[in-house]
PDB file of N, CA and C in Angstrom:
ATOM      1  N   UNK A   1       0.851  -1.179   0.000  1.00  0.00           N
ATOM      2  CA  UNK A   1       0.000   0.000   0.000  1.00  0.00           C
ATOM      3  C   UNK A   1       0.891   1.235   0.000  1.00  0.00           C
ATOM      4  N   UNK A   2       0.923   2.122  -1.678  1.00  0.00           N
ATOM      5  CA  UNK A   2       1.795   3.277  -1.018  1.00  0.00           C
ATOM      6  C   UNK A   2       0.677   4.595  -0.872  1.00  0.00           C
ATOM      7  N   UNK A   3       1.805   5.163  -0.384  1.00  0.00           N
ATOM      8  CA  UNK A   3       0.392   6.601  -0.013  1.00  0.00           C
ATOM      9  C   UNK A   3       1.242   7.800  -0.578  1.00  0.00           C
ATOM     10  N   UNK A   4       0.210   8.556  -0.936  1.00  0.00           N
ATOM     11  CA  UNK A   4       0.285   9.546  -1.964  1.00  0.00           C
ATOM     12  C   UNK A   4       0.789  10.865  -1.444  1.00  0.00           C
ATOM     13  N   UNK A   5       1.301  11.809  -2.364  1.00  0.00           N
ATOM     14  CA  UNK A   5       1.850  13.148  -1.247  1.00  0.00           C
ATOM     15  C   UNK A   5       1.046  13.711  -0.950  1.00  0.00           C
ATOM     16  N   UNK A   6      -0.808  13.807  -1.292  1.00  0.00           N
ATOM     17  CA  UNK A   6      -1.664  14.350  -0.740  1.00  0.00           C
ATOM     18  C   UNK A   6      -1.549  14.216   0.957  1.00  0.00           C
ATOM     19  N   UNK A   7      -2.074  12.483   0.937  1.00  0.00           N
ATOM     20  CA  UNK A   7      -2.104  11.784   2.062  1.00  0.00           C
ATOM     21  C   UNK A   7      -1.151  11.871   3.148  1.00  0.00           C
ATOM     22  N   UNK A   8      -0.023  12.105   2.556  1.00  0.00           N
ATOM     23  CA  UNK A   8       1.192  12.401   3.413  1.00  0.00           C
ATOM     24  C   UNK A   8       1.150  13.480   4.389  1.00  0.00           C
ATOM     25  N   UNK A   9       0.393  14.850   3.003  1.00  0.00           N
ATOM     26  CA  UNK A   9       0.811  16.280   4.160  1.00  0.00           C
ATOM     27  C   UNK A   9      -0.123  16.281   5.111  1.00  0.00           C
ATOM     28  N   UNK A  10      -0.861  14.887   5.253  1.00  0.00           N
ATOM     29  CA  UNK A  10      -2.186  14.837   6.081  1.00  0.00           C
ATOM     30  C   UNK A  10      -1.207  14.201   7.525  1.00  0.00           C
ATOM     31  N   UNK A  11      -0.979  12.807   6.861  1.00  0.00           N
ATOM     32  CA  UNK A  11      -0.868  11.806   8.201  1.00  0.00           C
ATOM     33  C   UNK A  11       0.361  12.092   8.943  1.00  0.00           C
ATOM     34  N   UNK A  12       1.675  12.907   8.174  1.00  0.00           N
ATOM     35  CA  UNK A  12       3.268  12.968   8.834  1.00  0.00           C
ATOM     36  C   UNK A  12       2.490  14.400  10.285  1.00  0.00           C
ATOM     37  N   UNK A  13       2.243  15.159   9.517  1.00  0.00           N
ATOM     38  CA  UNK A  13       1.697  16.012  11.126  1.00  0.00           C
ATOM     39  C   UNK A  13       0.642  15.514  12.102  1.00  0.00           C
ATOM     40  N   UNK A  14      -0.013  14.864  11.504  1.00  0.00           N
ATOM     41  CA  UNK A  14      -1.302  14.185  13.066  1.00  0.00           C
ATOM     42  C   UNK A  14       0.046  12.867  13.713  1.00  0.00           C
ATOM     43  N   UNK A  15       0.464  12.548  13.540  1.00  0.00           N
ATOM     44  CA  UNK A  15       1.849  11.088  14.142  1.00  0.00           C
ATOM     45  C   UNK A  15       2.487  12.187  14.931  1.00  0.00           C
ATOM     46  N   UNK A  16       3.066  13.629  14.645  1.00  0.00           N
ATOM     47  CA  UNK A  16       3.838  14.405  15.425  1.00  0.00           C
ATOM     48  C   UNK A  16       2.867  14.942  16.651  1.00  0.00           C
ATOM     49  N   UNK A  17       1.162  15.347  16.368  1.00  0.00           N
ATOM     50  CA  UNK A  17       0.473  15.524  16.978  1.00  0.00           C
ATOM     51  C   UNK A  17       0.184  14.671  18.345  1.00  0.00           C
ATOM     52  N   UNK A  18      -0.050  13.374  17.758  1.00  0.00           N
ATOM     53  CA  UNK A  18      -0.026  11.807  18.529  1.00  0.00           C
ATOM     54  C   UNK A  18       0.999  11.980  19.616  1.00  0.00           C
ATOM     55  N   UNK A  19       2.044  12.121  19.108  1.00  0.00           N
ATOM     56  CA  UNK A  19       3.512  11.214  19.372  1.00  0.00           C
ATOM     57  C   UNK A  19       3.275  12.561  21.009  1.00  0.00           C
ATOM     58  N   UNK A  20       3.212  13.627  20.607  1.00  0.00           N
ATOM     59  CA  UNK A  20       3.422  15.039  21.474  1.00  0.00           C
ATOM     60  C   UNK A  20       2.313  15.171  22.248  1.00  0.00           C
ATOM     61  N   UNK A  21       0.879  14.413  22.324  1.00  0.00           N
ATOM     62  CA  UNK A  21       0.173  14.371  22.826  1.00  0.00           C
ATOM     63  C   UNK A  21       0.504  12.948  24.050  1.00  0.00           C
ATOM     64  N   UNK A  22       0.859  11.750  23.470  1.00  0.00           N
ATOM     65  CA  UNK A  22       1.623  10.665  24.339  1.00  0.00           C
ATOM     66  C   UNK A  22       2.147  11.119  25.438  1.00  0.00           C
ATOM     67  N   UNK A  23       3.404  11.894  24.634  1.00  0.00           N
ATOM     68  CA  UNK A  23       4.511  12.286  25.868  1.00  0.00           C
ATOM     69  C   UNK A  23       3.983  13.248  26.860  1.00  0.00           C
ATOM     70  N   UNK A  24       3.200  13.891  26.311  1.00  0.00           N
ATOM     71  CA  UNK A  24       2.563  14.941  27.444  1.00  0.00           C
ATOM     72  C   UNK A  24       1.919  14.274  28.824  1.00  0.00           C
ATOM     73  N   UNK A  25       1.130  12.840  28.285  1.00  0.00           N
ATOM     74  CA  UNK A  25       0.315  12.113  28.994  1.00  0.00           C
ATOM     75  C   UNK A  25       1.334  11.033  30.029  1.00  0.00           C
ATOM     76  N   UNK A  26       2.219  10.672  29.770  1.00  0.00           N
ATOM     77  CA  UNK A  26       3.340  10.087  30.134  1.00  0.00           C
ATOM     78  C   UNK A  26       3.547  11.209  31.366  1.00  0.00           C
ATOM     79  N   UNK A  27       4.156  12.289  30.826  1.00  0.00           N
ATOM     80  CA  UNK A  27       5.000  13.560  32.014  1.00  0.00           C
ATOM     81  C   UNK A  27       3.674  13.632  32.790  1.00  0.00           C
ATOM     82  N   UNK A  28       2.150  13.980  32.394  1.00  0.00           N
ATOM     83  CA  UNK A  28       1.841  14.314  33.728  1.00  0.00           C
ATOM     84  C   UNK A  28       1.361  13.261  34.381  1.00  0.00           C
ATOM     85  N   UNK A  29       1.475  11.937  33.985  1.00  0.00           N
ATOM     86  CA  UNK A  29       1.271  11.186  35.260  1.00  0.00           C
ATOM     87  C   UNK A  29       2.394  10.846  35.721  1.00  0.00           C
ATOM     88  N   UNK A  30       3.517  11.151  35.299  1.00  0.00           N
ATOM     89  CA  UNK A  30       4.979  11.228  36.457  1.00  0.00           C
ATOM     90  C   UNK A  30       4.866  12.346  37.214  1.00  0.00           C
ATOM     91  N   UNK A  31       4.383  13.982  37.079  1.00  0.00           N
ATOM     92  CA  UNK A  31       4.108  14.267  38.024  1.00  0.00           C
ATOM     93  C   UNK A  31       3.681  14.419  38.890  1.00  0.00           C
ATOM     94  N   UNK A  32       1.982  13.883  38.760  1.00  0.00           N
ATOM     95  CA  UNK A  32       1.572  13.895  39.731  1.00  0.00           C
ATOM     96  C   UNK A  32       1.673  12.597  40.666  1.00  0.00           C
ATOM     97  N   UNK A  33       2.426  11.086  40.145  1.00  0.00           N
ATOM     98  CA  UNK A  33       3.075  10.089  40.896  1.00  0.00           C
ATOM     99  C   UNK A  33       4.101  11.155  41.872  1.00  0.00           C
ATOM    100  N   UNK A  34       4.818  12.185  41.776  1.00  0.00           N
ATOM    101  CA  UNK A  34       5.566  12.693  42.370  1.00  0.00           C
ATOM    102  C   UNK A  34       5.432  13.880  43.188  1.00  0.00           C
ATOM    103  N   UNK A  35       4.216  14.201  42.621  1.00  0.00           N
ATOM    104  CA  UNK A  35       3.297  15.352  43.715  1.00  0.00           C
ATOM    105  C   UNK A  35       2.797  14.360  45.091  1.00  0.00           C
ATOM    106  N   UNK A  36       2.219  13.255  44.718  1.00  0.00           N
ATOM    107  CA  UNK A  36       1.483  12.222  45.521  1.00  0.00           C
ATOM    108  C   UNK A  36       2.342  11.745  46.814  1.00  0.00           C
ATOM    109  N   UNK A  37       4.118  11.352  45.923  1.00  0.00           N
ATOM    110  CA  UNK A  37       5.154  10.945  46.745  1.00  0.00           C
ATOM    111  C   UNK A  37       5.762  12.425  48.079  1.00  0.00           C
ATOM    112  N   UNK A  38       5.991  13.612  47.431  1.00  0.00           N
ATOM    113  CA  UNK A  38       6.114  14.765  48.290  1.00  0.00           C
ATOM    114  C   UNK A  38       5.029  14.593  49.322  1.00  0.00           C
ATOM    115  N   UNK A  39       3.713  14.703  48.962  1.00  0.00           N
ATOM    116  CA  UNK A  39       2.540  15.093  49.405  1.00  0.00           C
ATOM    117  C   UNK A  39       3.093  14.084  50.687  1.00  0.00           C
ATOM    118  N   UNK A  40       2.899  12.565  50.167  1.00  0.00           N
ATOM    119  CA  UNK A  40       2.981  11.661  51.552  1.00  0.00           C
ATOM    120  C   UNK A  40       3.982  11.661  52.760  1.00  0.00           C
ATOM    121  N   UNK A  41       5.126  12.482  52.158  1.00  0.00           N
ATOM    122  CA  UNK A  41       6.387  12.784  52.930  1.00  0.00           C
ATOM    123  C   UNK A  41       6.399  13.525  54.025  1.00  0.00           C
ATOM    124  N   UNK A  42       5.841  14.597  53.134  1.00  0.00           N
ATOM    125  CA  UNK A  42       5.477  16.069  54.142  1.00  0.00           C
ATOM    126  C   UNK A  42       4.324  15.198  54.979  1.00  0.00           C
ATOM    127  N   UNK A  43       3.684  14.452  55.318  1.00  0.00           N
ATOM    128  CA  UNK A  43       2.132  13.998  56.036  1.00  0.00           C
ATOM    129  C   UNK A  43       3.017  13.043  57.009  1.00  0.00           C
ATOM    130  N   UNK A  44       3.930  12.281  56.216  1.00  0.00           N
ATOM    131  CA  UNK A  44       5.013  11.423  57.071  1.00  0.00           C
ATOM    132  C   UNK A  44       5.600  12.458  58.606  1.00  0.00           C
ATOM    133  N   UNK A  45       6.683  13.387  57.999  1.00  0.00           N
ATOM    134  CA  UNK A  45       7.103  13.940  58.620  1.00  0.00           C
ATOM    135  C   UNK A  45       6.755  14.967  59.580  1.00  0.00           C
ATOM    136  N   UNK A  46       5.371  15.448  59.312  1.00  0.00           N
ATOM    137  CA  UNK A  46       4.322  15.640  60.228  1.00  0.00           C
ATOM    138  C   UNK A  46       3.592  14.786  61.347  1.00  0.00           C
ATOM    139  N   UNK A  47       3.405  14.044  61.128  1.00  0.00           N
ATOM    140  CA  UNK A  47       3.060  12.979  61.892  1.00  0.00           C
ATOM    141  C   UNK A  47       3.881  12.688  62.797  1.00  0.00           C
ATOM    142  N   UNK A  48       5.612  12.289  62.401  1.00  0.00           N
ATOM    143  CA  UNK A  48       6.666  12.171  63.039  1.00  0.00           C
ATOM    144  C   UNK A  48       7.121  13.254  63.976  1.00  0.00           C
ATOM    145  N   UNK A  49       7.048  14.712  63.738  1.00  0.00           N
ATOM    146  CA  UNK A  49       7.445  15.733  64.776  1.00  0.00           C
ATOM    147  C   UNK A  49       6.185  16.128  65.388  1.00  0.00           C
ATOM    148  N   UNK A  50       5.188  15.688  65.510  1.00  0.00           N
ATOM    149  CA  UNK A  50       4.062  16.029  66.258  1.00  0.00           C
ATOM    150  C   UNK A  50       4.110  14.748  67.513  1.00  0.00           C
ATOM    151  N   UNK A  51       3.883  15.338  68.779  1.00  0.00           N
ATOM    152  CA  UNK A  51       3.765  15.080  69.801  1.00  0.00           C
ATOM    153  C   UNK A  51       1.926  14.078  69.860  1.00  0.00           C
ATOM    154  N   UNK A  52       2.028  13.018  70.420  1.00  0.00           N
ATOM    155  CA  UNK A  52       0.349  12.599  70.804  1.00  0.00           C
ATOM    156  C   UNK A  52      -0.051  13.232  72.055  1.00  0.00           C
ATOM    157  N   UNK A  53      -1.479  13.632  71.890  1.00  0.00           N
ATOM    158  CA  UNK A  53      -2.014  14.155  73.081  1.00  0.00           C
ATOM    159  C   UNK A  53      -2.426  12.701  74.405  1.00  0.00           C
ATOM    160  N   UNK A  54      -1.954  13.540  75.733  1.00  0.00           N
ATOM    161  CA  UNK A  54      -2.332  12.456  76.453  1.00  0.00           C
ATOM    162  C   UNK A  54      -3.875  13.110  76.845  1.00  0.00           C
ATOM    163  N   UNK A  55      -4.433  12.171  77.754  1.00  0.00           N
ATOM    164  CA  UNK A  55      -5.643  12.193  78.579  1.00  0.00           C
ATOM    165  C   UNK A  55      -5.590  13.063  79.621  1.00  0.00           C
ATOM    166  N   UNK A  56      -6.280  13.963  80.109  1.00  0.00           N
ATOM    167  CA  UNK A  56      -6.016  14.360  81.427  1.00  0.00           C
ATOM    168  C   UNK A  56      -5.824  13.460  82.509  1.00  0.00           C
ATOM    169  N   UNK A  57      -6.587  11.776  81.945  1.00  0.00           N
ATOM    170  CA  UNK A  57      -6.356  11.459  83.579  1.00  0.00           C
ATOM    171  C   UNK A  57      -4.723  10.502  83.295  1.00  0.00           C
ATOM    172  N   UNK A  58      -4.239  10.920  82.577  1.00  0.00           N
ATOM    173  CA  UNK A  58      -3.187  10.116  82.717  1.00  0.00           C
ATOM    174  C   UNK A  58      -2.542  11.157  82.980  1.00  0.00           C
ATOM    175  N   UNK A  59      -1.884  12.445  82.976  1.00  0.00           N
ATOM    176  CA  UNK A  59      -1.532  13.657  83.490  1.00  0.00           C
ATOM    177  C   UNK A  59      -0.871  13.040  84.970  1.00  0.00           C
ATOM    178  N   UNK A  60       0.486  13.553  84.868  1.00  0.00           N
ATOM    179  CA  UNK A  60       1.080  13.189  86.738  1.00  0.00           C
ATOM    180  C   UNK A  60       0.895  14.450  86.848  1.00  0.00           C
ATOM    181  N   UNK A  61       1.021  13.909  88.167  1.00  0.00           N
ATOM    182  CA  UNK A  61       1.351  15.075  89.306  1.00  0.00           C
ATOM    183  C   UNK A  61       2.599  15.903  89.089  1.00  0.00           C
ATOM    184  N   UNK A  62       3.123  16.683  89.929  1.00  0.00           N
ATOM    185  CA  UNK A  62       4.061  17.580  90.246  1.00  0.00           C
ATOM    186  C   UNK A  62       5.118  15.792  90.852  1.00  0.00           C
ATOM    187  N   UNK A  63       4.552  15.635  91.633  1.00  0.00           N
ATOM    188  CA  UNK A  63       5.923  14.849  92.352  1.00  0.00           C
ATOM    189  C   UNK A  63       5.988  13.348  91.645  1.00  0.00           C
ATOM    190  N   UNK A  64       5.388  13.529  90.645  1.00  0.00           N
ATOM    191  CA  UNK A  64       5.611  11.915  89.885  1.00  0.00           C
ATOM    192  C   UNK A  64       4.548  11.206  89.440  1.00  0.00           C
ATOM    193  N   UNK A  65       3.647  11.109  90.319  1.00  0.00           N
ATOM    194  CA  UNK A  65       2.278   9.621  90.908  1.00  0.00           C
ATOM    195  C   UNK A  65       1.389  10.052  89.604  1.00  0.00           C
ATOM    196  N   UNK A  66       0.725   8.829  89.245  1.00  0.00           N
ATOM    197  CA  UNK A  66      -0.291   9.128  88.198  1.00  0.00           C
ATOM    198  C   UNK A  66      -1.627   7.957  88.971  1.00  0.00           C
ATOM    199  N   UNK A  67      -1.449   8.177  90.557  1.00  0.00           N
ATOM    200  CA  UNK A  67      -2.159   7.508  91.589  1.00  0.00           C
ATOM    201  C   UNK A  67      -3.846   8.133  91.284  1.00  0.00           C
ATOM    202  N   UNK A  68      -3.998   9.252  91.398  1.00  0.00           N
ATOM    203  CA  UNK A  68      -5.046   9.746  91.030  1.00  0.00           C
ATOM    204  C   UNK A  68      -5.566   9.753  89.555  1.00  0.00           C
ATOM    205  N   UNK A  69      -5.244   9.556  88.581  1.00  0.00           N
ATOM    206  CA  UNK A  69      -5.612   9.110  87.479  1.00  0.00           C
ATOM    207  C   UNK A  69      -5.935   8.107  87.320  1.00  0.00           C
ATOM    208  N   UNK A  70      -5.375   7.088  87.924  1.00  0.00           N
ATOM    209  CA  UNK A  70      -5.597   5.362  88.199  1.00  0.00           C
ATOM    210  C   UNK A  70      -7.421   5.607  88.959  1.00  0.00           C
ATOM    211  N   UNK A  71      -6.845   6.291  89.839  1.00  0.00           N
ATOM    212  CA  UNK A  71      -7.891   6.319  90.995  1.00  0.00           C
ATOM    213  C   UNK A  71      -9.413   6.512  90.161  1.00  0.00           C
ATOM    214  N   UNK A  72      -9.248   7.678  89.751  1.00  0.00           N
ATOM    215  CA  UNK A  72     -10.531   8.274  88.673  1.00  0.00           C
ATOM    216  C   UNK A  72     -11.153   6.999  87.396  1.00  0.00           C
ATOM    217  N   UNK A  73     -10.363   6.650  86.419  1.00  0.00           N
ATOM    218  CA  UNK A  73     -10.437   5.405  85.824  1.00  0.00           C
ATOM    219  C   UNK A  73     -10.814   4.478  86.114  1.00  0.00           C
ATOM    220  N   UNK A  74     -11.032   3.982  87.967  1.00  0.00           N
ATOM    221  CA  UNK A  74     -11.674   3.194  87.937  1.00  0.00           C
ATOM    222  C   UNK A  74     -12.859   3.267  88.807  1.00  0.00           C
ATOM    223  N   UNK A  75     -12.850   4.460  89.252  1.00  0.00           N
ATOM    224  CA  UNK A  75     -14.070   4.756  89.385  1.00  0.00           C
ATOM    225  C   UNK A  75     -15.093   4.962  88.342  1.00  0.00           C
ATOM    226  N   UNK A  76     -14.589   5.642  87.632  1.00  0.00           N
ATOM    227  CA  UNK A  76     -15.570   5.223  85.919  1.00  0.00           C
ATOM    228  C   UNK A  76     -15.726   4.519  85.380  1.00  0.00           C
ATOM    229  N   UNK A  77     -15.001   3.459  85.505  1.00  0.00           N
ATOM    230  CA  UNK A  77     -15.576   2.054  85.705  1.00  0.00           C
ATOM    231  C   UNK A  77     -16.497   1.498  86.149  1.00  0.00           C
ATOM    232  N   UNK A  78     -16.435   1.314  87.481  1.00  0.00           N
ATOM    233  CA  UNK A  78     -17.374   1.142  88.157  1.00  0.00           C
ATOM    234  C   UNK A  78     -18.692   1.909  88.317  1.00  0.00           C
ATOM    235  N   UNK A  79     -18.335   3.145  87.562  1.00  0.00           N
ATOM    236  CA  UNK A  79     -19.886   4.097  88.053  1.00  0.00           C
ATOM    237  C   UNK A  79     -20.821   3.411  86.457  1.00  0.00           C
ATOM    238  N   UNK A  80     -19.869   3.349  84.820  1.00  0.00           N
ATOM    239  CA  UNK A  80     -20.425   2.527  83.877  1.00  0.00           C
ATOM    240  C   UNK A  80     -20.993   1.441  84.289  1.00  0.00           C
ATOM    241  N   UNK A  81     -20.629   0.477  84.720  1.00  0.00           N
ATOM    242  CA  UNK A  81     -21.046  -1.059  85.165  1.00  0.00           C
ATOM    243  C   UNK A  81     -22.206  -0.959  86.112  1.00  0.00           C
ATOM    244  N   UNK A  82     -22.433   0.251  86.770  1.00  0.00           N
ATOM    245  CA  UNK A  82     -23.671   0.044  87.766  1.00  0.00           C
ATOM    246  C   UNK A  82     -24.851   0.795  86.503  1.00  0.00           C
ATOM    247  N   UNK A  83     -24.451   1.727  85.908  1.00  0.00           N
ATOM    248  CA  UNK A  83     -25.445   2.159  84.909  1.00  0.00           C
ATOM    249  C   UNK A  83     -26.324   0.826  83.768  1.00  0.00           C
ATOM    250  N   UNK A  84     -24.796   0.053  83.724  1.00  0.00           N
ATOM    251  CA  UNK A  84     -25.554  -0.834  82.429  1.00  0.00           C
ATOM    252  C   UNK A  84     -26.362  -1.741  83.099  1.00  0.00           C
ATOM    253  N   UNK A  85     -26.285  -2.062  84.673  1.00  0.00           N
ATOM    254  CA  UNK A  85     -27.342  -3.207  84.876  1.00  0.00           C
ATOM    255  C   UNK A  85     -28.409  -2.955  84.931  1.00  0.00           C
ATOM    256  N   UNK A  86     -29.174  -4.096  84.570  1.00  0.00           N
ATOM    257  CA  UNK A  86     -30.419  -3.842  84.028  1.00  0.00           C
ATOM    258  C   UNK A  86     -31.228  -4.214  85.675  1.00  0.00           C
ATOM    259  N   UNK A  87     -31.928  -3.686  86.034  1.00  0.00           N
ATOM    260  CA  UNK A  87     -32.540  -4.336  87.167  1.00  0.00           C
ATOM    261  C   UNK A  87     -33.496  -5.617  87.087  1.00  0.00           C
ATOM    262  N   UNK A  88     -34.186  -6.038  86.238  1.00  0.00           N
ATOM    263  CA  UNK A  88     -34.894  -7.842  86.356  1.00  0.00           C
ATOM    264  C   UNK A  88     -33.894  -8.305  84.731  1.00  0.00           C
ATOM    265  N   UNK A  89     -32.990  -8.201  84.144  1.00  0.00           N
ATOM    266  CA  UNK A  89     -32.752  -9.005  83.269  1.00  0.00           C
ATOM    267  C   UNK A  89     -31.678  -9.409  83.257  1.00  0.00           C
ATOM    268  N   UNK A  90     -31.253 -10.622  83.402  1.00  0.00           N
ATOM    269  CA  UNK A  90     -30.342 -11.694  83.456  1.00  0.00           C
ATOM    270  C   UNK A  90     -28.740 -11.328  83.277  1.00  0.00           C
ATOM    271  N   UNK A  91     -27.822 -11.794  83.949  1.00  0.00           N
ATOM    272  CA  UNK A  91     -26.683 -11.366  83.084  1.00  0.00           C
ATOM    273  C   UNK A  91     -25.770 -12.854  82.563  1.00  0.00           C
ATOM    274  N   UNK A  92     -26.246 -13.756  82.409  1.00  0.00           N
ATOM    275  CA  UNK A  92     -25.997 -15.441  81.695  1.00  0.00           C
ATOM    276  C   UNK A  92     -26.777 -15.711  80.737  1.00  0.00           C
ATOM    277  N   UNK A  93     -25.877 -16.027  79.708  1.00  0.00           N
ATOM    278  CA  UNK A  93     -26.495 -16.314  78.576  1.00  0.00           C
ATOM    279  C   UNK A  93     -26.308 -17.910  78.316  1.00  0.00           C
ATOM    280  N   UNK A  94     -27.068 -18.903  78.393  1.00  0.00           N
ATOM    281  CA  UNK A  94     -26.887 -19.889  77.853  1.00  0.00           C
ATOM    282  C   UNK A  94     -26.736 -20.646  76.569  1.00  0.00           C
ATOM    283  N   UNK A  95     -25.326 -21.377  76.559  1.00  0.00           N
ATOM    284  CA  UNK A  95     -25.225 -21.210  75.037  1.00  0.00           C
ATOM    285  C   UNK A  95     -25.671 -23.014  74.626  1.00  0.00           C
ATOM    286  N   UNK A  96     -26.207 -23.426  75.832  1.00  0.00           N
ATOM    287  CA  UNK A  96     -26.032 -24.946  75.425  1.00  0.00           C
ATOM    288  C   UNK A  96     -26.982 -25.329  74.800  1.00  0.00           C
ATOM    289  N   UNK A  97     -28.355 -25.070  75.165  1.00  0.00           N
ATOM    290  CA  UNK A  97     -29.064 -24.245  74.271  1.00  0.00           C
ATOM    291  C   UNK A  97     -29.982 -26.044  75.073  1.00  0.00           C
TER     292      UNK A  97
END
């Protein structure tokens, strides 16, 4: 099949069109693979120089003790566990059936 010089001044510029449209599509998904990679770094290294917040009741004291935080914790414990009982309904479940 040969092709004619009409045909030519047609198809040699749409292949340069193609070819320059490819590479364009190529570069920007390398950049933004590399926007994505920064992006996660900076979120990394944030994460890493940031401090976690504690609880107040884990908070010590001045002289050390985290006795009163213990203390509180389980009193909220215990004040939950008297809330959830139910007054006439069972707390055994039989599984033997």
């Amino acid at each position: 099949m040969s092709l004619k010089a009409i045909e030519l001044q047609i198809a040699i510029p749409k292949t340069f069109e193609a070819g320059k449209l490819s590479e364009s599509l190529q570069q920007q998904s390398l950049l933004q693979q590399e926007a994505a990679k920064s992006e996660m770094e900076r979120q990394l290294l944030k994460h890493r120089s940031t401090v976690t917040t504690s609880l107040a009741s884990e908070k010590t004291d001045r002289d050390g003790s985290k006795e009163k935080g213990e203390e509180r914790r389980k009193n909220n414990n215990k004040e939950t566990e008297e809330q959830n009982l139910h007054p006439f309904k069972g707390n055994h479940v039989d599984f033997m059936g």
